[in-house]
Protein backbone atom coordinates (compact mmCIF):
# COMPACT_ATOMS: atom_id res chain seq x y z
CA UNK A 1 29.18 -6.13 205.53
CA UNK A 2 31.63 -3.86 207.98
CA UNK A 3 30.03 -0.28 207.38
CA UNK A 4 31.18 2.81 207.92
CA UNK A 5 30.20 3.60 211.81
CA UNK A 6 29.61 1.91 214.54
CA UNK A 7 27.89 2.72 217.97
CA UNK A 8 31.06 4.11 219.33
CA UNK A 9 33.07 5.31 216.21
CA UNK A 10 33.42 6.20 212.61
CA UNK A 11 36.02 4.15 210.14
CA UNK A 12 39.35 6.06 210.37
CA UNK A 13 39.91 7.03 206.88
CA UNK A 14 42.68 9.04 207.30
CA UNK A 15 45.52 6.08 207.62
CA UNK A 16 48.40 5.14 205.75
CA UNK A 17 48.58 1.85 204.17
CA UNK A 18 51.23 0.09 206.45
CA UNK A 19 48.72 1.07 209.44
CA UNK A 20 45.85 -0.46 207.75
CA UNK A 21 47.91 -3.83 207.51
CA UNK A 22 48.75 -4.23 210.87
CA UNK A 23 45.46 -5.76 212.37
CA UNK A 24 46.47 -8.50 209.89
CA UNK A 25 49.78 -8.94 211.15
CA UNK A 26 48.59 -8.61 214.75
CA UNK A 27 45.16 -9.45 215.06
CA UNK A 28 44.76 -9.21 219.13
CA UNK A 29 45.21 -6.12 221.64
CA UNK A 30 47.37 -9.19 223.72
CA UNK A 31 49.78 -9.97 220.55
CA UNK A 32 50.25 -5.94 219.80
CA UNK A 33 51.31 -4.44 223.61
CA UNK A 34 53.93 -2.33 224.11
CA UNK A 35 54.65 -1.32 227.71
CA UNK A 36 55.90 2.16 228.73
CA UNK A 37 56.98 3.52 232.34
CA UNK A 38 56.70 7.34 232.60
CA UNK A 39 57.88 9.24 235.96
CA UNK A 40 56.20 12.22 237.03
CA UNK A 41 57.27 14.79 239.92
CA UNK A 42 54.77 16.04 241.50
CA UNK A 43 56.41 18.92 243.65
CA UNK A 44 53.39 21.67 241.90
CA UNK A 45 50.98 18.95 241.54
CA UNK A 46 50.66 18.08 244.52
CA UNK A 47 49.82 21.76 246.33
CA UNK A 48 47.67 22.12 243.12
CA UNK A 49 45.66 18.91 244.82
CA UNK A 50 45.32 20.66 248.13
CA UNK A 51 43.51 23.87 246.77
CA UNK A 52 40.90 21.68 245.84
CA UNK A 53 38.52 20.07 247.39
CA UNK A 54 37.50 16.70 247.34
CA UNK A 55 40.40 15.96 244.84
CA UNK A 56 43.37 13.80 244.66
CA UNK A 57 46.05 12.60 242.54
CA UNK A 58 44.31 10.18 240.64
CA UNK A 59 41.59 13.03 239.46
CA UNK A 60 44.75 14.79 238.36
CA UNK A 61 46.29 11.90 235.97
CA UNK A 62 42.24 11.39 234.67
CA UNK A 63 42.38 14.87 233.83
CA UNK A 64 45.46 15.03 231.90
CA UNK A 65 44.31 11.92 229.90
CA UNK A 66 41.05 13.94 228.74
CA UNK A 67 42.97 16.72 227.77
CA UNK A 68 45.76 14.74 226.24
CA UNK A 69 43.22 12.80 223.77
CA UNK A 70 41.46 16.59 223.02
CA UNK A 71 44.80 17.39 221.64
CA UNK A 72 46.35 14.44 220.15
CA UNK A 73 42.84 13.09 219.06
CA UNK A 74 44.56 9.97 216.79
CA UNK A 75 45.41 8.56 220.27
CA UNK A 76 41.72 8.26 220.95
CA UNK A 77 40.97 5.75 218.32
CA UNK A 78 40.55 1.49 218.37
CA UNK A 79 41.03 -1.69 216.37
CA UNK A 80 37.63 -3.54 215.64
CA UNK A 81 37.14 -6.19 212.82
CA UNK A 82 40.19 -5.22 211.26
CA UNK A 83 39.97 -2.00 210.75
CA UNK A 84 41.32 1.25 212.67
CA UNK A 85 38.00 3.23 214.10
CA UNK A 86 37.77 6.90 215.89
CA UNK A 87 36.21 7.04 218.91
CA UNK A 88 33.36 8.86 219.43
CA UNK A 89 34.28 11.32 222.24
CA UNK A 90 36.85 10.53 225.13
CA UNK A 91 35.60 7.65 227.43
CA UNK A 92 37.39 6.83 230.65
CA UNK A 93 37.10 4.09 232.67
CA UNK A 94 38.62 3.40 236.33
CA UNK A 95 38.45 1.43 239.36
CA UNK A 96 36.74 2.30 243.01
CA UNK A 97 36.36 0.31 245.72
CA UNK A 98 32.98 -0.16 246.98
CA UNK A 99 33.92 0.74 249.98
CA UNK A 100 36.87 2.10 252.26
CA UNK A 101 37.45 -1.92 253.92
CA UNK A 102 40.85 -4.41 252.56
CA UNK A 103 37.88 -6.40 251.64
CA UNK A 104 35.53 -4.45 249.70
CA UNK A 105 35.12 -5.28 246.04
CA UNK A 106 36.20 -3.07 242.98
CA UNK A 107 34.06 -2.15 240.70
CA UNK A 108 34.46 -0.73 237.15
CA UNK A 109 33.09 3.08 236.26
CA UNK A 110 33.02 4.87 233.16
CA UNK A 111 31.99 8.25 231.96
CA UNK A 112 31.99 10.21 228.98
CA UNK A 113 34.16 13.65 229.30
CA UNK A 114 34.53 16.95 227.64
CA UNK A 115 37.54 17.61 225.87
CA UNK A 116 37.88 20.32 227.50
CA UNK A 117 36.02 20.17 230.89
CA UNK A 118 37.93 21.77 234.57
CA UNK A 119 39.32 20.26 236.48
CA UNK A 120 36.74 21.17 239.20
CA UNK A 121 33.83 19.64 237.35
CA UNK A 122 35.88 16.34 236.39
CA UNK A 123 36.09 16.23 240.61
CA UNK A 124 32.71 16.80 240.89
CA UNK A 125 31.63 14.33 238.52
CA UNK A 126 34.08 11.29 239.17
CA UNK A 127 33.05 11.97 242.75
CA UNK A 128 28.82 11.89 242.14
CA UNK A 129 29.63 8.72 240.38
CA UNK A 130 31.65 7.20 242.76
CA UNK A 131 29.34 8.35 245.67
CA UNK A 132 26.43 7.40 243.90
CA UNK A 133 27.64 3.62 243.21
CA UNK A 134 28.62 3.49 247.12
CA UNK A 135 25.46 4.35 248.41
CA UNK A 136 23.92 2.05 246.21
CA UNK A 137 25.64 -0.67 248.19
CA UNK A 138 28.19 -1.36 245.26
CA UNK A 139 25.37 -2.06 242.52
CA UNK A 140 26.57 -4.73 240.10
CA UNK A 141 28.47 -3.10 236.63
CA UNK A 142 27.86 -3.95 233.38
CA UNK A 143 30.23 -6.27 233.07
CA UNK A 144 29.54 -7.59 236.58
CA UNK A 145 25.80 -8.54 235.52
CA UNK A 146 27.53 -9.92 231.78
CA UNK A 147 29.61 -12.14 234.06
CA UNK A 148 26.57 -13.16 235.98
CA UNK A 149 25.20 -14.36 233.13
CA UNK A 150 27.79 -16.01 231.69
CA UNK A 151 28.83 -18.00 234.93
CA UNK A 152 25.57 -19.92 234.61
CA UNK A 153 26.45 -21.35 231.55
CA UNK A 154 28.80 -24.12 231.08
CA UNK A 155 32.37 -23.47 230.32
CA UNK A 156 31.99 -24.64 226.26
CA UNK A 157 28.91 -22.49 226.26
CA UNK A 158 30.95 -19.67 228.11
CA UNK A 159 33.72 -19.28 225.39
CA UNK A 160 31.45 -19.89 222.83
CA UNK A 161 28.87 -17.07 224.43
CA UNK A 162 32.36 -15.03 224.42
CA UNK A 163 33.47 -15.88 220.41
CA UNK A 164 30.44 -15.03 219.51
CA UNK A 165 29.84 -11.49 221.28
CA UNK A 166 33.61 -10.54 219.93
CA UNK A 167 32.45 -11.76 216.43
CA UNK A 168 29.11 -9.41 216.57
CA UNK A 169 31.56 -6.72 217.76
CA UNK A 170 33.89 -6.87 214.70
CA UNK A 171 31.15 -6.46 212.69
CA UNK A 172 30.37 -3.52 214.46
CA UNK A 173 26.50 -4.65 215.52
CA UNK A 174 26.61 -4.83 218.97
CA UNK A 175 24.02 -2.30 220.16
CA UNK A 176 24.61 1.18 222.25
CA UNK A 177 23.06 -0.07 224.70
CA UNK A 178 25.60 -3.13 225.48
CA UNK A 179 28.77 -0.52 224.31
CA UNK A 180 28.08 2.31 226.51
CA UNK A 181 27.87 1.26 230.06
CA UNK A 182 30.46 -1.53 229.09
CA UNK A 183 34.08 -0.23 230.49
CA UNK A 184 36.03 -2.05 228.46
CA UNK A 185 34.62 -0.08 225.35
CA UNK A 186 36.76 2.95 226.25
CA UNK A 187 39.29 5.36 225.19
CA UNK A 188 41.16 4.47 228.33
CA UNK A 189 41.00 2.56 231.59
CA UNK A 190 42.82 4.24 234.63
CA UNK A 191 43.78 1.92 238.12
CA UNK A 192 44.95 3.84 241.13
CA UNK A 193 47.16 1.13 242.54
CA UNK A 194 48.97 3.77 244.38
CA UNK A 195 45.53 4.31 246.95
CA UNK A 196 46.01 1.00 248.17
CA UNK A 197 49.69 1.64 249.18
CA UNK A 198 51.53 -0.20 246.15
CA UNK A 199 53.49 0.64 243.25
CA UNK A 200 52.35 0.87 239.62
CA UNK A 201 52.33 -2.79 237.75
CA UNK A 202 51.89 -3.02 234.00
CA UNK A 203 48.66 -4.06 233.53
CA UNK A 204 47.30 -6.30 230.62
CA UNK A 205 44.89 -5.20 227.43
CA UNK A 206 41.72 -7.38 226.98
CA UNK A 207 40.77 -8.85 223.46
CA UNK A 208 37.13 -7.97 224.37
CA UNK A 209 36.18 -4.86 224.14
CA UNK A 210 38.39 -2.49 222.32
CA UNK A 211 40.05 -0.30 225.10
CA UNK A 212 43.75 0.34 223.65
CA UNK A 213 45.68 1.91 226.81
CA UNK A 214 45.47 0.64 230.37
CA UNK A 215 47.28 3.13 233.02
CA UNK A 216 48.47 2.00 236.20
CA UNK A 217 49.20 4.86 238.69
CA UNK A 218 51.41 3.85 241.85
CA UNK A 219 52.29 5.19 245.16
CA UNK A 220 53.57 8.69 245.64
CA UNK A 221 57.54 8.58 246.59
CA UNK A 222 60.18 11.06 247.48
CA UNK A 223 63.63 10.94 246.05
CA UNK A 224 67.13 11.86 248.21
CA UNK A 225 66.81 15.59 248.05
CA UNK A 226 62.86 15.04 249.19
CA UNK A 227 61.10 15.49 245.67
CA UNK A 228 57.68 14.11 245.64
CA UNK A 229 57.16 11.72 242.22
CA UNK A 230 54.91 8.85 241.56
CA UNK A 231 55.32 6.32 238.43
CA UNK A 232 52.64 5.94 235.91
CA UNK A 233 52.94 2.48 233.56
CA UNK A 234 51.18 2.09 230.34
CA UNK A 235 49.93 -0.85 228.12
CA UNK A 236 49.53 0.50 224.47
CA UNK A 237 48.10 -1.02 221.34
CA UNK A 238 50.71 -0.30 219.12
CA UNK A 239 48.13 -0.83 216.21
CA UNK A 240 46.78 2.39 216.83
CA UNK A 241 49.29 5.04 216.10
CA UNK A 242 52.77 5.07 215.69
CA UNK A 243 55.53 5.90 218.45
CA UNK A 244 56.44 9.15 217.35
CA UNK A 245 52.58 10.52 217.90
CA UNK A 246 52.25 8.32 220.79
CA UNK A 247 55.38 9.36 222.57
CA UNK A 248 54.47 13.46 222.16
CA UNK A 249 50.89 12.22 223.39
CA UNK A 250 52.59 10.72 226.82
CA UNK A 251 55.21 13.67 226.95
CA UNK A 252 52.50 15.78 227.24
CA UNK A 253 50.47 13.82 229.66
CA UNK A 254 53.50 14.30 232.15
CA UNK A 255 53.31 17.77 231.61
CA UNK A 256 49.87 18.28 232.86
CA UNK A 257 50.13 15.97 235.62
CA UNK A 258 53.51 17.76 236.69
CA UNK A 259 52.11 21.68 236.71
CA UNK A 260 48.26 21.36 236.47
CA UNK A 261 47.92 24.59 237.46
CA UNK A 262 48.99 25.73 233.80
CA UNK A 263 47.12 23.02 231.70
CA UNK A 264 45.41 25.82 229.51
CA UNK A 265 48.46 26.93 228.22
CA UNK A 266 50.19 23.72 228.00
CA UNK A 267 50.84 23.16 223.66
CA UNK A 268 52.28 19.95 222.27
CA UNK A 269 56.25 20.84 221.28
């Protein structure tokens, strides 16, 4: 019996019918995507950057996201076992390479934020975690130690190992300890293609886990009359919440990430 909570949400009773039905119309993350490309100019982002140290563009978009879901908290919820679930606080996840070399490895972080922590402290923080996994030598993830174990098995006993974790998941009894660290149990999961010197792709959602928005960032660009901008694409579970909320949510995630300087007194229109 599906209860009322789970280790990373509570049943989101506050739906409207036609919502409730659409799990059963589209049961997978894959089979409910819509893709959305937002451009951003970055002309008072980018001295905002500069002022501080340590930071860079991709702190900026991280930060808008957390303050984003703080105000447009229905965006910050997930489809598990059929049913529509609110996350229990904002959880981002994001690539870093292990190290600055074309052939280091990524590796998946994720970390729990305030809704509505500075923008210094999320700098501070993404950085201790990212300079704490270097220095560990790029210690294994999560899922990199799941996949480990799962690689030993053989491939019927791999997809079965798979069904069977996404089956304890709808049900909502996979421990905190396997949710947590996991990244793909997240409110969002943030790439940086644009730090390896390539645009933004649309990136896929994963039927494990339960992370409904992926956010490709891409290189920074200049248009004819010399205006910084960079492109940010999205992969949304439409399941979630409708366009209308959805599109006010991303309207005001290019707001931060154009004039940062003034998130405080940013308000949805």
């Amino acid at each position: 019996m599906i209860g009322l909570t789970r280790p990373d949400g509570t049943l989101a009773l506050d739906v409207p019918g036609y919502r409730r039905f659409m799990p059963a119309l589209m049961p997978t993350r894959a089979g409910s995507t819509v893709f959305f490309e937002q451009r951003a100019r970055l002309d008072r982002t980018l001295p905002f950057v500069d002022d501080h140290e340590h930071a860079s563009l991709f702190h900026v978009v991280l930060w808008a996201f957390v303050r984003t879901l703080a105000e447009r908290p229905r965006l910050n919820r997930f489809v598990a076992g059929g049913r529509l679930w609110q996350r229990d606080g904002i959880w981002v996840s994001y690539t870093a390479k292990t190290a600055f070399d074309d052939d280091a490895p990524l590796v998946e972080l994720k970390r729990r934020f305030d809704g509505d922590v500075s923008f210094v402290d999320l700098v501070k923080l993404v950085s201790e975690d990212v300079d704490a996994m270097r220095a560990a030598g790029g210690t294994e993830s999560a899922t990199d130690r799941e996949l480990a174990l799962l690689l030993k098995l053989p491939h019927t006993l791999r997809r079965a190992a798979v069904l069977a974790v996404n089956r304890v998941d709808a049900l909502g009894l996979l421990p905190t300890s396997w949710v947590e660290p996991d990244p793909f149990f997240a409110s969002v999961f943030v790439t940086n293609l644009g730090s390896i010197g390539i645009d933004a792709a649309f990136h896929h959602l994963y039927d494990y886990g339960n992370v409904p928005i992926f956010c490709a960032i891409g290189r920074v660009a200049h248009d004819d009359h010399g205006v910084p901008w960079v492109t940010l694409r999205f992969t949304y579970d439409e399941r979630v919440e409708d366009g209308f909320y959805a599109a006010r949510a991303l309207e005001l995630l290019r707001r931060f990430v154009e004039d940062p300087g003034t998130v405080g007194r940013h308000e949805p229109s």
